[in-house]
Protein backbone atom coordinates (compact mmCIF):
# COMPACT_ATOMS: atom_id res chain seq x y z
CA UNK A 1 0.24 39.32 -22.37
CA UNK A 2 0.53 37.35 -19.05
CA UNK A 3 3.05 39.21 -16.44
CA UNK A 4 5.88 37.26 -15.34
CA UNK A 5 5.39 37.10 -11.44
CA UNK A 6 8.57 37.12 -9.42
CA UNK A 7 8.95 37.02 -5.03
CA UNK A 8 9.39 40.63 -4.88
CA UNK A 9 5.55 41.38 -6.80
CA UNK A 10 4.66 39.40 -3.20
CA UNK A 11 6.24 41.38 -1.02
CA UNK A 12 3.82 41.85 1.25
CA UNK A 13 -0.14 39.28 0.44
CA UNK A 14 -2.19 41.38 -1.66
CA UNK A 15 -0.25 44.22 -2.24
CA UNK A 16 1.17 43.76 -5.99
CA UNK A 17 -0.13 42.58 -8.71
CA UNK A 18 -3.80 42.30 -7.68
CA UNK A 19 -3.14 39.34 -5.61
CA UNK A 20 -5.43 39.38 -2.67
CA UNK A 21 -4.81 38.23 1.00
CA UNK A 22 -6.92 35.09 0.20
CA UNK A 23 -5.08 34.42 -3.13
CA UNK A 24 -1.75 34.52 -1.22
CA UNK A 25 -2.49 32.07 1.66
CA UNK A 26 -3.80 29.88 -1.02
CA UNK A 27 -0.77 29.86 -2.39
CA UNK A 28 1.20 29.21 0.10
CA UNK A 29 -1.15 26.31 1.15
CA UNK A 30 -0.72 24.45 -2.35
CA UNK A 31 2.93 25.33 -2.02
CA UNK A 32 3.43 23.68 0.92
CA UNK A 33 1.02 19.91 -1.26
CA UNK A 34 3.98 20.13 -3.89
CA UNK A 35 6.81 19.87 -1.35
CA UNK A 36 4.99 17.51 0.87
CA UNK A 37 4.01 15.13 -2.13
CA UNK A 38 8.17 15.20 -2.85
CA UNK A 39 8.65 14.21 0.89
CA UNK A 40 6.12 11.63 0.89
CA UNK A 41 7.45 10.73 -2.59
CA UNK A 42 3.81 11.22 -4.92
CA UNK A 43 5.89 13.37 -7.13
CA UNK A 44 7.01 11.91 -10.49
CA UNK A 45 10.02 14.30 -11.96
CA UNK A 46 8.52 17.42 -13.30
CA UNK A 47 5.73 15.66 -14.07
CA UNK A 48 2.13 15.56 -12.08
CA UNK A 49 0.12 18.40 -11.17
CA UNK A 50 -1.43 19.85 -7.92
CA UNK A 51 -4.33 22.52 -8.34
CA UNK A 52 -6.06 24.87 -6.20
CA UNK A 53 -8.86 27.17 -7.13
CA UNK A 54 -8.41 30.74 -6.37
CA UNK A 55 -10.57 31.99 -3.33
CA UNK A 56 -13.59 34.27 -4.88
CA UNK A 57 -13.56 32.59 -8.51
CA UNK A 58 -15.75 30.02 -10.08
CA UNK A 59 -13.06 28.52 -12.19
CA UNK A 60 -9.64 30.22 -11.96
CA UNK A 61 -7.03 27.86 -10.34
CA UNK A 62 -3.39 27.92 -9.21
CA UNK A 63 -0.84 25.24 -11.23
CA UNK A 64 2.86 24.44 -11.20
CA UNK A 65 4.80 25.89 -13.73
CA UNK A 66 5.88 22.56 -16.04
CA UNK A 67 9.20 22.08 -15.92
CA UNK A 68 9.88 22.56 -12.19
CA UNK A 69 10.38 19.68 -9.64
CA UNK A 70 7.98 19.53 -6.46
CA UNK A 71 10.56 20.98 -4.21
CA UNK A 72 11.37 23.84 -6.81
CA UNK A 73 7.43 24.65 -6.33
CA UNK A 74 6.91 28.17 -4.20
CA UNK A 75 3.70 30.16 -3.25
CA UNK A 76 5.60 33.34 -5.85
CA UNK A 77 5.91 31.05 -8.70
CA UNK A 78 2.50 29.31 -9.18
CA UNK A 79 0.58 29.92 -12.33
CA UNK A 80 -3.27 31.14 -12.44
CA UNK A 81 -4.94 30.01 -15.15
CA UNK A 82 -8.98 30.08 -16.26
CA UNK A 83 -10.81 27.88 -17.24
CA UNK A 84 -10.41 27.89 -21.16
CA UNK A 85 -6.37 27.39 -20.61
CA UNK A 86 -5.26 31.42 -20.63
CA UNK A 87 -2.58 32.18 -18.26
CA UNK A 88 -3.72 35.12 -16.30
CA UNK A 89 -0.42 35.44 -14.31
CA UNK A 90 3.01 33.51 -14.94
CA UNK A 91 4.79 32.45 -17.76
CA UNK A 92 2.92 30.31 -20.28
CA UNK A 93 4.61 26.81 -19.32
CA UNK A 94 1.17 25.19 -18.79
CA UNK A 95 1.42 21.37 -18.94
CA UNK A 96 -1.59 20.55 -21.21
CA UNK A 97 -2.48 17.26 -19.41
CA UNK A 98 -2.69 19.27 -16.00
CA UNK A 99 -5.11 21.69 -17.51
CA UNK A 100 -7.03 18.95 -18.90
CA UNK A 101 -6.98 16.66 -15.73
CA UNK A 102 -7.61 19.62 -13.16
CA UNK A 103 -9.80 21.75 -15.18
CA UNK A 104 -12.38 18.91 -15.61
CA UNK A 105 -12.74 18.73 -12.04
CA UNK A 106 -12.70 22.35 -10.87
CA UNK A 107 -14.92 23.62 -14.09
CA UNK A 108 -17.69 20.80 -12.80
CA UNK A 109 -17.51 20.70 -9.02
CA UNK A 110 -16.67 24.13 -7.35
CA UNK A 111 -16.57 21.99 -4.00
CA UNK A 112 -13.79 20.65 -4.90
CA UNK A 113 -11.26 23.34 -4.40
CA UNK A 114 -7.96 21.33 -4.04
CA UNK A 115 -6.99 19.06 -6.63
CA UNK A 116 -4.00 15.92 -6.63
CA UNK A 117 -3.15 13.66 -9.42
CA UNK A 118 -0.38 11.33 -9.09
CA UNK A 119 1.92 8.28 -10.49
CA UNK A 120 3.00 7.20 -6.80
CA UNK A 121 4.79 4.37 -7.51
CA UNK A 122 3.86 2.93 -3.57
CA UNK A 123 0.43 2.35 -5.22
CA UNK A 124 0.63 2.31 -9.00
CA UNK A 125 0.61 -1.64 -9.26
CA UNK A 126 -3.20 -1.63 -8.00
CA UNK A 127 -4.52 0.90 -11.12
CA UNK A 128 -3.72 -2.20 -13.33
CA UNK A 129 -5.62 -4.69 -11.54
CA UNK A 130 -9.21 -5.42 -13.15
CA UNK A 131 -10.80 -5.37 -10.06
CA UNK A 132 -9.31 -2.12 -8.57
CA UNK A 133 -8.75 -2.06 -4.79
CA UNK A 134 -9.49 -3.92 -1.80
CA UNK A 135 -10.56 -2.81 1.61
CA UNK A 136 -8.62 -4.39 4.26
CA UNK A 137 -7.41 -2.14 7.06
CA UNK A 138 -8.91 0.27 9.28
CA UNK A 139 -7.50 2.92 8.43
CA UNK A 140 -8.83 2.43 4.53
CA UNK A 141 -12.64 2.50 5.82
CA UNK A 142 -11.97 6.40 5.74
CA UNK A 143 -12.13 5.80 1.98
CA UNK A 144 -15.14 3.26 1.88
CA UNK A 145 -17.03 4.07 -1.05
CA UNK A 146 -15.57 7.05 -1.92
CA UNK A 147 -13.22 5.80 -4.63
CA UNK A 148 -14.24 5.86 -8.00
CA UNK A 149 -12.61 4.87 -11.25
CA UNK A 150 -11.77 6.28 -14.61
CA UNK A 151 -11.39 4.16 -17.68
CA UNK A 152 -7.48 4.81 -19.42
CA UNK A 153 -8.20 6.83 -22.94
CA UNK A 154 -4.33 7.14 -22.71
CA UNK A 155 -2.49 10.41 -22.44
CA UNK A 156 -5.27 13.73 -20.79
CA UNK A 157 -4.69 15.63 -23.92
CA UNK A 158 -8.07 16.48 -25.54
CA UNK A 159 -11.04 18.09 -24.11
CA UNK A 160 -13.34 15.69 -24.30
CA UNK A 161 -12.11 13.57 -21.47
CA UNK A 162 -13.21 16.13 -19.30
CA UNK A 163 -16.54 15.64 -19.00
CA UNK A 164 -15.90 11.56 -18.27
CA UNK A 165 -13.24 12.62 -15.35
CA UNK A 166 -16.17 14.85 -14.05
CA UNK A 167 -18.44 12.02 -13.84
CA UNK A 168 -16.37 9.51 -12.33
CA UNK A 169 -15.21 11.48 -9.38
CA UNK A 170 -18.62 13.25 -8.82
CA UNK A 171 -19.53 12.28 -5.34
CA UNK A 172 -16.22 10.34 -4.52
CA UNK A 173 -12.89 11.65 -2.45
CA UNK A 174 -10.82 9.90 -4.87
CA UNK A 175 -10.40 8.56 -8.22
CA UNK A 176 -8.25 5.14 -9.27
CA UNK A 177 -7.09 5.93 -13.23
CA UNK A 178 -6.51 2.75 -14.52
CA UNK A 179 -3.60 2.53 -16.23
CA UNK A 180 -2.25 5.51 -15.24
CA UNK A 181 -2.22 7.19 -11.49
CA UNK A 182 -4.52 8.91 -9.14
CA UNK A 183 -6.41 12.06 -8.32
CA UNK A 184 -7.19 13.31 -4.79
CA UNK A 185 -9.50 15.99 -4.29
CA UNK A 186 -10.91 17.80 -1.16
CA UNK A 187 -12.21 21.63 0.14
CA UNK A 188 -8.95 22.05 2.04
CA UNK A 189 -5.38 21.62 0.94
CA UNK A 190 -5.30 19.57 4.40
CA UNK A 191 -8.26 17.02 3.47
CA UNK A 192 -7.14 16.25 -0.32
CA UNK A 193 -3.69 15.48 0.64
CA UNK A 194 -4.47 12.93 3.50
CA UNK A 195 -7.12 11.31 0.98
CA UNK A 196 -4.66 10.42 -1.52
CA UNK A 197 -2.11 9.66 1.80
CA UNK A 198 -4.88 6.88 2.62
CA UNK A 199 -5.55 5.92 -0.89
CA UNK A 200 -1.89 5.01 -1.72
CA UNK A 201 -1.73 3.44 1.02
CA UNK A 202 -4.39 1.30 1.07
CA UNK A 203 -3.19 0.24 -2.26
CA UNK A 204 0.07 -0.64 -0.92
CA UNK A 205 -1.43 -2.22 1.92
CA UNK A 206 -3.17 -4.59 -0.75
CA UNK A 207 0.03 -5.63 -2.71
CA UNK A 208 1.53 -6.37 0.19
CA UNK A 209 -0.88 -8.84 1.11
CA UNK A 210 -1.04 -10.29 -1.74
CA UNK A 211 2.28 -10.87 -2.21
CA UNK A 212 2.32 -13.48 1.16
CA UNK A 213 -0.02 -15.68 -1.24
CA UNK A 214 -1.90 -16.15 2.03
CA UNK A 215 -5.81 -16.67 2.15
CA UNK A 216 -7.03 -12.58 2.65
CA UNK A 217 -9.91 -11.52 5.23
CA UNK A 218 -11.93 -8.76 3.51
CA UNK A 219 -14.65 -8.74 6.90
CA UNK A 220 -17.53 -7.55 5.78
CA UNK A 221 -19.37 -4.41 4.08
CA UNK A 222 -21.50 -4.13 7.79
CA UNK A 223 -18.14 -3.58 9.09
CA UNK A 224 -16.70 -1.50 6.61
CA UNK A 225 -19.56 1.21 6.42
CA UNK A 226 -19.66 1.38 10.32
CA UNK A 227 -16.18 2.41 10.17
CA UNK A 228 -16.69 4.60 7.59
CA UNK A 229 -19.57 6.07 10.07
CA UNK A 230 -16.96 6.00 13.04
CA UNK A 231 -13.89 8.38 11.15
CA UNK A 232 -16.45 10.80 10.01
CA UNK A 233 -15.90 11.88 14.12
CA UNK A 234 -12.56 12.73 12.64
CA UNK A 235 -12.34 14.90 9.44
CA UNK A 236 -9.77 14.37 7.41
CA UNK A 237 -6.94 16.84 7.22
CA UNK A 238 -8.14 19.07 10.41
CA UNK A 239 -5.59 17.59 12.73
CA UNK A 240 -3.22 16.62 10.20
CA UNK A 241 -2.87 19.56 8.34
CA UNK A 242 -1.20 21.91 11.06
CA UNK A 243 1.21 19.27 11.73
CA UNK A 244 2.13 18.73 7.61
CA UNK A 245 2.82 22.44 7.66
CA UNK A 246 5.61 22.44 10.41
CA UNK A 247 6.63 19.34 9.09
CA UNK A 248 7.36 21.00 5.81
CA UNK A 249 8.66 24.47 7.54
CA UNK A 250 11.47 22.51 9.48
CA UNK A 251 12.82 21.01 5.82
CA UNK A 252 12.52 23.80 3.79
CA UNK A 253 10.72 27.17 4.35
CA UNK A 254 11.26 28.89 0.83
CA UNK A 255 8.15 27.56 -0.36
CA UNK A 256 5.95 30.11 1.23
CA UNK A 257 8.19 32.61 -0.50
């Protein structure tokens, strides 16, 4: 039987409950994703999941317990799960679409360590269009060709979607689910949130625009990929990352607890 972690097993990183010094930080990093997706308003209710796999293991991963909101979300009360669904530590309040979702990605690409899905409703408008999104700032040429797609099959509930959500997002930053919401992934806590940061917002970028009815200037894919070329000067998350992480301290430091 799964134990029941609480803050004091936590006391001090790695010294209850076999939780390691790595283990810890990690989950204080992916702590800090769920508050900073409520902030930035990616969360949906108790609903959406943010994964991280657990330093030293091929598929073990860190998962909010369903039922809590974002800002409820703390480094003590994170579940670890493996990769066939068992709760190794928490209670058993596993959200079966998260385990579906995140365990296709982490069972298939162990460079993706960090792993977001969301409903943000900033963006959501642009995962019904046909022809998915459209470059047209600067800022979205981080992105260029590193968004892929994932046909809706309607709700993540059996196993056999996995193996489709590990194809579509295999070489890509970020994945567009039609119908349905996003997923972010990166090595760092700090480079998966800021790709789904520029993802939404390139989608909301595009709806604006199109709602002026106005004649749109897409440049040109010479353009684009140069740009792409240019940011790569500037890795996503490494500068942002430190900042996030006071941002969140000065609204709420309980989640590293």
């Amino acid at each position: 039987m799964a134990k029941e972690l609480n803050a004091d097993d936590f006391a001090t990183a790695g010294g209850h409950a076999n939780i390691s010094s790595e283990e810890w930080q990690a989950r204080v990093d992916l702590a800090a994703l769920y508050r900073l997706a409520n902030m930035y308003h990616y969360d949906d209710l108790i609903w959406n999941h943010i994964t991280m796999r657990v330093p030293g293991t091929d598929h073990q991963f860190l998962l909010n317990r369903f039922g809590l909101l974002y800002n409820e979300v703390t480094a003590s009360n994170l579940i670890k799960i493996d990769e066939t669904g068992k709760v190794l530590y928490g209670p058993s309040d596993v959200n079966t679409a998260g385990f579906v979702i995140h365990s296709a990605i982490h069972n298939a690409h162990h460079d993706m360590k960090v792993v977001l899905h969301a409903h943000a409703p900033a963006g959501l408008a642009i995962t019904a269009l046909k022809d998915g999104l459209d470059f047209l700032t600067q800022d979205a040429s981080m992105l260029y060709g590193d968004i892929g797609y994932h046909d809706w099959e309607g709700l993540s509930l059996t196993l056999e979607e996995r193996d489709r959500l590990a194809a579509n997002i295999k070489g890509k930053k970020c994945l567009i689910m039609r119908n349905h919401g996003f997923l972010a992934v990166g090595e760092t806590a700090g480079e998966a949130f800021m790709n789904l940061y520029y993802t939404i917002r390139a989608c909301r970028v595009m709806i604006d625009a199109l709602s002026t009815g106005l004649p749109l200037d897409k440049s040109t894919k010479d353009i684009w990929n140069l740009a792409h070329r240019q940011y790569n000067d500037f890795p996503l998350g490494k500068y942002e990352w430190p900042a996030l992480l006071r941002q969140v301290e000065r609204v709420d430091p309980l989640y590293k607890y």
